[in-house]
C-alpha atoms as a PDB file:
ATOM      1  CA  UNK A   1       0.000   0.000   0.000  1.00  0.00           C
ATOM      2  CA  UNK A   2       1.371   3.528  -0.589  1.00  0.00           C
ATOM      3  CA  UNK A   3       1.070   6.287   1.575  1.00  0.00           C
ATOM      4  CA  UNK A   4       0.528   9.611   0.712  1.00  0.00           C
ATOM      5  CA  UNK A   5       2.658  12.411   2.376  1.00  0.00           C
ATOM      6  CA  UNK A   6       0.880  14.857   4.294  1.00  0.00           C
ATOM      7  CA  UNK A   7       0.381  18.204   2.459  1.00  0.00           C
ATOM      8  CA  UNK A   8       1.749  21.560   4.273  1.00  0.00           C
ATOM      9  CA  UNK A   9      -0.580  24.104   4.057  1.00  0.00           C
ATOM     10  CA  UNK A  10       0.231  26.240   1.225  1.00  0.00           C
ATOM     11  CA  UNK A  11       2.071  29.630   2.642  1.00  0.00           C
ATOM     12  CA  UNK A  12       0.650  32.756   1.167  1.00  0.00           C
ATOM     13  CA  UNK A  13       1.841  36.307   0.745  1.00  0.00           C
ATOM     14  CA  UNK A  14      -1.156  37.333   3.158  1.00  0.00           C
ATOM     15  CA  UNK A  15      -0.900  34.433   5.651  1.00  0.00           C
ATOM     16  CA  UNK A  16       2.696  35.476   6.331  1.00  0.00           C
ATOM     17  CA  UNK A  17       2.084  39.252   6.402  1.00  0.00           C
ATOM     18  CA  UNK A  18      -1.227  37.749   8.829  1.00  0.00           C
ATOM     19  CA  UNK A  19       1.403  35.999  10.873  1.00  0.00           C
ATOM     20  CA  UNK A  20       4.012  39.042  11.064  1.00  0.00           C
ATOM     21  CA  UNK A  21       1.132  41.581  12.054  1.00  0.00           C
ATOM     22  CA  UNK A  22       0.063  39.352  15.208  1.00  0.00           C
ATOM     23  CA  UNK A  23       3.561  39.595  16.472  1.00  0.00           C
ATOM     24  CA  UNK A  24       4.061  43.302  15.985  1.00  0.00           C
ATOM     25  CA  UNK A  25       0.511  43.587  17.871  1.00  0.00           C
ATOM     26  CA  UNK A  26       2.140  40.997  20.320  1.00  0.00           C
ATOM     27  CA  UNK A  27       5.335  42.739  20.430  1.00  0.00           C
ATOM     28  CA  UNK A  28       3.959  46.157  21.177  1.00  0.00           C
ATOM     29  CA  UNK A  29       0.894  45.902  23.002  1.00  0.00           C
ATOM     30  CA  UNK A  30       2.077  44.901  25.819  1.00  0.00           C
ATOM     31  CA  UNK A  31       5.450  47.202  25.581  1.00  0.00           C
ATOM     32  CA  UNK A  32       3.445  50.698  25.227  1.00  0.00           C
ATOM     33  CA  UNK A  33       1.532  49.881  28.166  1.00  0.00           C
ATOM     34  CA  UNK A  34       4.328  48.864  30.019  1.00  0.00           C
ATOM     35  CA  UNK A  35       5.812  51.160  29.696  1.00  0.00           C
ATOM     36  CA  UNK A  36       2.919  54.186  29.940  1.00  0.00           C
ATOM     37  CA  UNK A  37       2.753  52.506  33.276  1.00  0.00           C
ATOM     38  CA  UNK A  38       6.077  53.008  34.666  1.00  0.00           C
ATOM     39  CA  UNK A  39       6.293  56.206  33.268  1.00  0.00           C
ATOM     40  CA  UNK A  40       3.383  57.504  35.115  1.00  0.00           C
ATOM     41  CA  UNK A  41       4.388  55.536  38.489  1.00  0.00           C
ATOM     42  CA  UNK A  42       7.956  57.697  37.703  1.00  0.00           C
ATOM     43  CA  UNK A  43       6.358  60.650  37.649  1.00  0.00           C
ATOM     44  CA  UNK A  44       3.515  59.782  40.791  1.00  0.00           C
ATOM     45  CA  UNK A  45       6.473  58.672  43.059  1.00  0.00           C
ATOM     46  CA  UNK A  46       9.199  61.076  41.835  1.00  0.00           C
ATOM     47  CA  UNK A  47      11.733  58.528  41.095  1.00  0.00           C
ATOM     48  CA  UNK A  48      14.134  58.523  37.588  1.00  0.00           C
ATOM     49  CA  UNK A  49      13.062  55.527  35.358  1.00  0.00           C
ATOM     50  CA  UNK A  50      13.142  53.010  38.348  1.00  0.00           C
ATOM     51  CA  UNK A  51       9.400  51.818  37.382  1.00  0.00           C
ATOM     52  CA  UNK A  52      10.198  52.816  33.219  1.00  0.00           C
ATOM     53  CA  UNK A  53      12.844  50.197  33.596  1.00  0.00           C
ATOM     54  CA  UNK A  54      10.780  48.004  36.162  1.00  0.00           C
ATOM     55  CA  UNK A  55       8.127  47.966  33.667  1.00  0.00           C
ATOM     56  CA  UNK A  56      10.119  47.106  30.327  1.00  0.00           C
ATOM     57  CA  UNK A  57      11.989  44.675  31.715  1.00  0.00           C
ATOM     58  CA  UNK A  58       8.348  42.780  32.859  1.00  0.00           C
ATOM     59  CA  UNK A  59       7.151  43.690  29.541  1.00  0.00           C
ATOM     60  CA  UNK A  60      10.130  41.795  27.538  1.00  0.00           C
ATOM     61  CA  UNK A  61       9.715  38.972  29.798  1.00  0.00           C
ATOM     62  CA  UNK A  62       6.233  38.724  29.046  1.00  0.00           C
ATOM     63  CA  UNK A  63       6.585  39.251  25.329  1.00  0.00           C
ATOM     64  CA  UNK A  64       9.383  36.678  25.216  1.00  0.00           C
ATOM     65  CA  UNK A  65       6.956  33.993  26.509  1.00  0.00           C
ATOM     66  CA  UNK A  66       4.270  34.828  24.139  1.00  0.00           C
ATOM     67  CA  UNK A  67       6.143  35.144  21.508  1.00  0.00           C
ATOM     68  CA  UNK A  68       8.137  31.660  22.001  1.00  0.00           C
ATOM     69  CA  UNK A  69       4.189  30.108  22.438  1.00  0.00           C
ATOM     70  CA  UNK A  70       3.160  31.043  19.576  1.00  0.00           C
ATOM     71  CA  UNK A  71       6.266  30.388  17.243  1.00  0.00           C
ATOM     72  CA  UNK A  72       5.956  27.172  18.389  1.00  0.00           C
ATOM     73  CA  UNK A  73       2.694  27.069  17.464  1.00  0.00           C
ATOM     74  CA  UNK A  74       3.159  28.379  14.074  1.00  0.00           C
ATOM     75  CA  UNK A  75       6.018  26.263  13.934  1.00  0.00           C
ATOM     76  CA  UNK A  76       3.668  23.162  14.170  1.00  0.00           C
ATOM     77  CA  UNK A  77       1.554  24.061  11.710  1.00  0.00           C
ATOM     78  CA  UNK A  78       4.179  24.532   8.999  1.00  0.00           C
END
């Protein structure tokens, strides 16, 4: 009996621009508010970027996991 290879999905010009726009949403979303965040905390408590830098570095962390979750996710699907 012969087997027949499973197809990958076919990858479009708009399927990858698709993909690329959900990580810059991904990517910044959670960055500008971050970061709005610990700007306004800065300038509530008087302190020089302490919770700009607080808040970025929370924001990366965050975007890092997301990001890896759904790479490998896309990943799979390729």
């Amino acid at each position: 009996m012969e087997q027949k290879p499973t197809e990958k999905p076919k990858i479009t010009p708009w399927i990858a621009m698709g993909i690329v726009g959900d990580l810059m949403v991904t990517v910044a979303v959670p960055t500008v508010i971050f970061a709005l965040l610990g700007r306004w905390m800065d300038e509530k408590f008087s302190t020089k970027f302490v919770f700009l830098t607080i808040g970025l570095a929370l924001a990366l962390f965050i975007v890092a996991k997301i990001v890896i979750k759904k790479g490998r996710k896309i990943a799979k699907q390729l």
